[in-house]
Protein backbone atom coordinates (compact mmCIF):
# COMPACT_ATOMS: atom_id res chain seq x y z
CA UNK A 1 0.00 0.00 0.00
CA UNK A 2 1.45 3.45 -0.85
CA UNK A 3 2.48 5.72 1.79
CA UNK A 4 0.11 7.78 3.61
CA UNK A 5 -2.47 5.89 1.96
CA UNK A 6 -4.70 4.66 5.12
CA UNK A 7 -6.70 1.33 4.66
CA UNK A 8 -10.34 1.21 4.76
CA UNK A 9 -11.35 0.27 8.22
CA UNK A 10 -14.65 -2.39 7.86
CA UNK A 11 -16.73 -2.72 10.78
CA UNK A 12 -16.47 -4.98 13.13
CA UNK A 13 -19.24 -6.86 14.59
CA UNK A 14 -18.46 -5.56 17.93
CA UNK A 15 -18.48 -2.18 16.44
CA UNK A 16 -22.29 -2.86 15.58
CA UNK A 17 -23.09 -3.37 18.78
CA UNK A 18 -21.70 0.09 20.39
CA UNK A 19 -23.71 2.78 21.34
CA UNK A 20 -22.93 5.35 18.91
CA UNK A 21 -24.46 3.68 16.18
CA UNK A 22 -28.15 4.82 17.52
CA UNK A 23 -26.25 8.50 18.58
CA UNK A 24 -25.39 8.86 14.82
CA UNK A 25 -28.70 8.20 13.84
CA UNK A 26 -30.35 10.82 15.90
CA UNK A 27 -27.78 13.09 14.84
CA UNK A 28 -28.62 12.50 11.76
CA UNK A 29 -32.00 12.83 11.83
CA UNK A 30 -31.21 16.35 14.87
CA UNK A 31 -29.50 17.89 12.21
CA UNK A 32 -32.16 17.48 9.11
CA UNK A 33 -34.96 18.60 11.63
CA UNK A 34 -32.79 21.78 12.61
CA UNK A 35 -31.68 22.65 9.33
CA UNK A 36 -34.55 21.95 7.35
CA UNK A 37 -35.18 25.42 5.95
CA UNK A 38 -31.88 25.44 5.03
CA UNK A 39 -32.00 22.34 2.84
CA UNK A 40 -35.44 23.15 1.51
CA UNK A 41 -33.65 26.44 0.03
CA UNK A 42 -30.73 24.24 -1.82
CA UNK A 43 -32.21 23.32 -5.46
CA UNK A 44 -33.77 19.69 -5.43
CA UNK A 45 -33.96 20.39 -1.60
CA UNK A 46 -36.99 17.97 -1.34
CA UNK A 47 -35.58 15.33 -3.64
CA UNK A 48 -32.86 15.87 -1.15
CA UNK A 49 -34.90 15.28 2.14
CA UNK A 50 -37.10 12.17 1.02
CA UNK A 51 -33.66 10.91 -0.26
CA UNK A 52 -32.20 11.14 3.55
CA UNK A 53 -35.90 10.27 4.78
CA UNK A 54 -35.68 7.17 2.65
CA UNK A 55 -31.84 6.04 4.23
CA UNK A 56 -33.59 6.46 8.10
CA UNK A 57 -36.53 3.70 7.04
CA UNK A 58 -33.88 1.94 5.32
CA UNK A 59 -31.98 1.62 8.74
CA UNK A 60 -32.73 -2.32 10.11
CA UNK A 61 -29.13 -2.94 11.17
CA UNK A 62 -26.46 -1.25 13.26
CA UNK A 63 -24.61 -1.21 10.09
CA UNK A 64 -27.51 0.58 7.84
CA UNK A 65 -27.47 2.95 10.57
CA UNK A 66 -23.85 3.99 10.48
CA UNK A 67 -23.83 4.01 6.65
CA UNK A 68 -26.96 6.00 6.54
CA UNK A 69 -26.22 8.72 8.67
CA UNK A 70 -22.43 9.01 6.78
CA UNK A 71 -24.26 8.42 3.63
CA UNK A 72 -26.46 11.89 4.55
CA UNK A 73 -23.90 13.91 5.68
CA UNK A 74 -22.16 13.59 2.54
CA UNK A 75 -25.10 14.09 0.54
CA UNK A 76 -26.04 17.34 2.44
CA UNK A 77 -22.38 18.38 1.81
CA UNK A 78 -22.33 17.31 -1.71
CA UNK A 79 -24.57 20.72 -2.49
CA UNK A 80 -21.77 23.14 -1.62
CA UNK A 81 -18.70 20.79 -1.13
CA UNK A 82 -15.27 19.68 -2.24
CA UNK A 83 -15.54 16.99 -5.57
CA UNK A 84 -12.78 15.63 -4.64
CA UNK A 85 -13.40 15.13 -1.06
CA UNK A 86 -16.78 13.81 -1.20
CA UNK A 87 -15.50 11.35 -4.08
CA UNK A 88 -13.13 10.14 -1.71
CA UNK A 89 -15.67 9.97 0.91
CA UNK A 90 -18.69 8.42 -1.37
CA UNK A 91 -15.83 5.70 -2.19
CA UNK A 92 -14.89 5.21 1.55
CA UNK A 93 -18.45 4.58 2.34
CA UNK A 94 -18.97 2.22 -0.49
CA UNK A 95 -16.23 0.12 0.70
CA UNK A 96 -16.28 0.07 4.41
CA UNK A 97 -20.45 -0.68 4.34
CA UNK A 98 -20.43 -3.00 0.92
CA UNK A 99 -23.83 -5.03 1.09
CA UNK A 100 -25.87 -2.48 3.06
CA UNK A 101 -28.25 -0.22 0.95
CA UNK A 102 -26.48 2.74 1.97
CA UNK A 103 -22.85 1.25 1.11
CA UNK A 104 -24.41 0.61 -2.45
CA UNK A 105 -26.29 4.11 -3.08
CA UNK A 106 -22.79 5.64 -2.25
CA UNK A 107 -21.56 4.31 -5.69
CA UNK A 108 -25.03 5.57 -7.68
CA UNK A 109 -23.59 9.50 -6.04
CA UNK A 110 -19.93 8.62 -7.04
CA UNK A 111 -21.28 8.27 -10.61
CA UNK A 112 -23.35 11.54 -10.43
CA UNK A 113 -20.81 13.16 -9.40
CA UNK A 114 -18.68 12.13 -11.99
CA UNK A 115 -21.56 12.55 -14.10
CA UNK A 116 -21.25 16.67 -13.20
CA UNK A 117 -17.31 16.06 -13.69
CA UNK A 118 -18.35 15.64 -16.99
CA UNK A 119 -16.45 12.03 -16.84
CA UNK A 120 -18.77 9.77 -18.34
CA UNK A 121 -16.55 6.81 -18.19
CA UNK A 122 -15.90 6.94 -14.85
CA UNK A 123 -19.95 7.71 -14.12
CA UNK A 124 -20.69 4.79 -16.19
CA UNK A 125 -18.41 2.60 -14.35
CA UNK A 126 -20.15 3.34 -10.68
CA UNK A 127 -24.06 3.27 -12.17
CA UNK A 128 -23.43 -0.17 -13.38
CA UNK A 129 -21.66 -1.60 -10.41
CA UNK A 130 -25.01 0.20 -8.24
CA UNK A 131 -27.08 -1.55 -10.91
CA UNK A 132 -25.21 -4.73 -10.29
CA UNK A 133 -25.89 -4.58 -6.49
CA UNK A 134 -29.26 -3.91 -6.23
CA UNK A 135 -32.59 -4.99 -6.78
CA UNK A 136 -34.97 -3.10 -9.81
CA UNK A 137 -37.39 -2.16 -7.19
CA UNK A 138 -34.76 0.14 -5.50
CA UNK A 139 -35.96 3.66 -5.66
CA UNK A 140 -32.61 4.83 -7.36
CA UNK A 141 -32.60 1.94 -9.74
CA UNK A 142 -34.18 4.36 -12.80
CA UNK A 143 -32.57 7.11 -11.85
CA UNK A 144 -29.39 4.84 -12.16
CA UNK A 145 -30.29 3.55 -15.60
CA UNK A 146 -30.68 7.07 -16.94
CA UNK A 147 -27.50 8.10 -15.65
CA UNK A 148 -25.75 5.06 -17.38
CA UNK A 149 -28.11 6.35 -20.10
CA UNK A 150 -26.63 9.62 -21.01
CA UNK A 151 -22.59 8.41 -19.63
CA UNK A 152 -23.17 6.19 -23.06
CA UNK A 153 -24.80 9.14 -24.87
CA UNK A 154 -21.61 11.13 -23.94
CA UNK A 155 -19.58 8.51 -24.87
CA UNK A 156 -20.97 8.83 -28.66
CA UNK A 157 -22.72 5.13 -27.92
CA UNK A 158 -26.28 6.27 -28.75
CA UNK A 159 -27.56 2.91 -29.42
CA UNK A 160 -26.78 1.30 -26.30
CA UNK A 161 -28.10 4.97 -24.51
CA UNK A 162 -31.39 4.46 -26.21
CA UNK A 163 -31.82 1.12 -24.93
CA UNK A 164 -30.54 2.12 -20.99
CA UNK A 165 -32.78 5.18 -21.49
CA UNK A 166 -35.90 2.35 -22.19
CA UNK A 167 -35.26 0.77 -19.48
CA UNK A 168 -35.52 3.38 -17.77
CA UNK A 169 -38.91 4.25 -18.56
CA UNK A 170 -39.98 1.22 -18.19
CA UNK A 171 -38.88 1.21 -14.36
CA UNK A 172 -39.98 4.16 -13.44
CA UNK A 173 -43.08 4.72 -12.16
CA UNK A 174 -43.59 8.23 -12.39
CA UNK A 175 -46.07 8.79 -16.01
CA UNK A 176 -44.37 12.16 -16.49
CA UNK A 177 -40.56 11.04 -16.38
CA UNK A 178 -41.55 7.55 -18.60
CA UNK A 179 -42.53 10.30 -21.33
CA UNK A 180 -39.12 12.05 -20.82
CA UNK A 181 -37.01 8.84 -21.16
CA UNK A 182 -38.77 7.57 -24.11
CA UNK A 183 -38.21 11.35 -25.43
CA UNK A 184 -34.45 10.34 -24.80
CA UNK A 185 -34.28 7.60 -26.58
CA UNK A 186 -35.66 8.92 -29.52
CA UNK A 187 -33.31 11.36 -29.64
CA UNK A 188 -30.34 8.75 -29.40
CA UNK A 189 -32.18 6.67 -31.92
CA UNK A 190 -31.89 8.98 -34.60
CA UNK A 191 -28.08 9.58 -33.41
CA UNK A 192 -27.62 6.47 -34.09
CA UNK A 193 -29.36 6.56 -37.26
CA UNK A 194 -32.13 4.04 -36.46
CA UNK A 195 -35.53 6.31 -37.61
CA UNK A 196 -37.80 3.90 -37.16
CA UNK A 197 -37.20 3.21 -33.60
CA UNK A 198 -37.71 6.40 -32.99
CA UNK A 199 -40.77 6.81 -34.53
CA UNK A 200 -41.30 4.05 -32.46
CA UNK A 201 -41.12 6.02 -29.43
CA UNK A 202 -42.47 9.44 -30.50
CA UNK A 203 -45.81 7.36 -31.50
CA UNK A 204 -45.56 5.70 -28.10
CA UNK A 205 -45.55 8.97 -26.33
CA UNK A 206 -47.57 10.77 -27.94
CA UNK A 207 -50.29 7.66 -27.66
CA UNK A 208 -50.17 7.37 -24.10
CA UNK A 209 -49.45 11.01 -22.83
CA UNK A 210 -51.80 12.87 -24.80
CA UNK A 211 -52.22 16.60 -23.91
CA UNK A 212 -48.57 16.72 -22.17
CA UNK A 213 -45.49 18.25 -22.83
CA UNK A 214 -43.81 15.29 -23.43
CA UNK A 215 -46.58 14.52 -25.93
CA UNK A 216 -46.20 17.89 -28.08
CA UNK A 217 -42.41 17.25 -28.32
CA UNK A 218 -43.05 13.93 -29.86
CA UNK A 219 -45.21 15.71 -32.34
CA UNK A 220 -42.47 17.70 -32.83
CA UNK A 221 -39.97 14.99 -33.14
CA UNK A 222 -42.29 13.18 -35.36
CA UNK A 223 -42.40 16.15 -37.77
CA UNK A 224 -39.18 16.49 -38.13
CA UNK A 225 -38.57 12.48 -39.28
């Protein structure tokens, strides 16, 4: 191991068992209730709080606990933070709490935030090791899929984007952002020079989203085909 390079430290099962496993989860949760104005002011500030609300249910085990509550902290601090830092601690948490839902949702932020690096290879890389780890009803599983989505968009693989970006729809459950990913793969259809399939999915949207957005920019898309 290089020097000054310190090891990740797992937890132990007697760690599990101390005390300040429940104190860091009532910090946790202390410092969303305090600051909650605060974080309501950041953009996606709600996203952000049902996010951290989501960790807390999440929390069955002394280990879910400890990841959650360092999970949340770095989330809050990803809004005005260090990239560097947090990747270093996104990839300390994935590591030291590997298997707990919190361990793998650190690796779905590392690629976002490679993702706003404008690094798609490396973002690609972390979305499909979080895809790997989890199950498709995770609630970051789509979100996931659309970030792999538009790493291989920026990676000039449109076909492949297209299909990530279908999945994607087809996982989501929001109507409104199943409109939006179809949209997306339409566009990377005809990048890839593949019209028909998207006429596929401008006829698909505009079918079963009528009077939308969504739906007039199929219109739009189909116009221009």
């Amino acid at each position: 191991m290089a020097k000054g390079v310190r090891a990740i430290k797992r937890v132990t099962k007697k760690e599990l068992k101390e005390d300040k496993l429940v104190t860091s989860y009532f910090q946790a949760r202390t410092y969303i209730e305090e600051h909650q104005g605060t974080i309501l002011k950041i953009a996606g500030g709600a996203v952000l709080v049902i996010a951290l609300a989501t960790f807390w249910i999440m929390s069955k085990s002394g280990a879910q606990t400890e990841a959650s509550y360092e999970l949340s902290m770095a989330i809050i601090a990803s809004q005005t933070g260090d990239a560097a830092a947090l990747g270093d601690k996104f990839t300390e948490i994935s590591k030291r709490y590997s298997g707990t839902e919190s361990g793998d949702a650190a690796l779905f932020y590392l690629g976002k935030l490679r993702s706003q690096e404008h690094n798609p290879a490396e973002a690609l890389k972390f979305y499909e090791d979080f895809l790997r780890r989890v199950s498709k009803s995770d609630f970051l599983y789509p979100a996931a899929l659309a970030g792999k989505a538009a790493s291989l968009e920026d990676l000039g693989k449109p076909a492949e984007a297209a299909q990530s970006y279908l999945k994607a729809a087809e996982a989501h459950a929001d109507q409104f952002a199943q409109g939006v990913f179809r949209l997306d793969a339409a566009r990377c259809w005809m990048a890839a020079g593949q019209a028909d399939q998207a006429r596929q999915q401008y006829q698909y949207v505009e079918e079963h989203y009528p009077q939308t957005t969504t739906s007039q920019k199929a219109q739009d898309g189909l116009a221009k085909l």
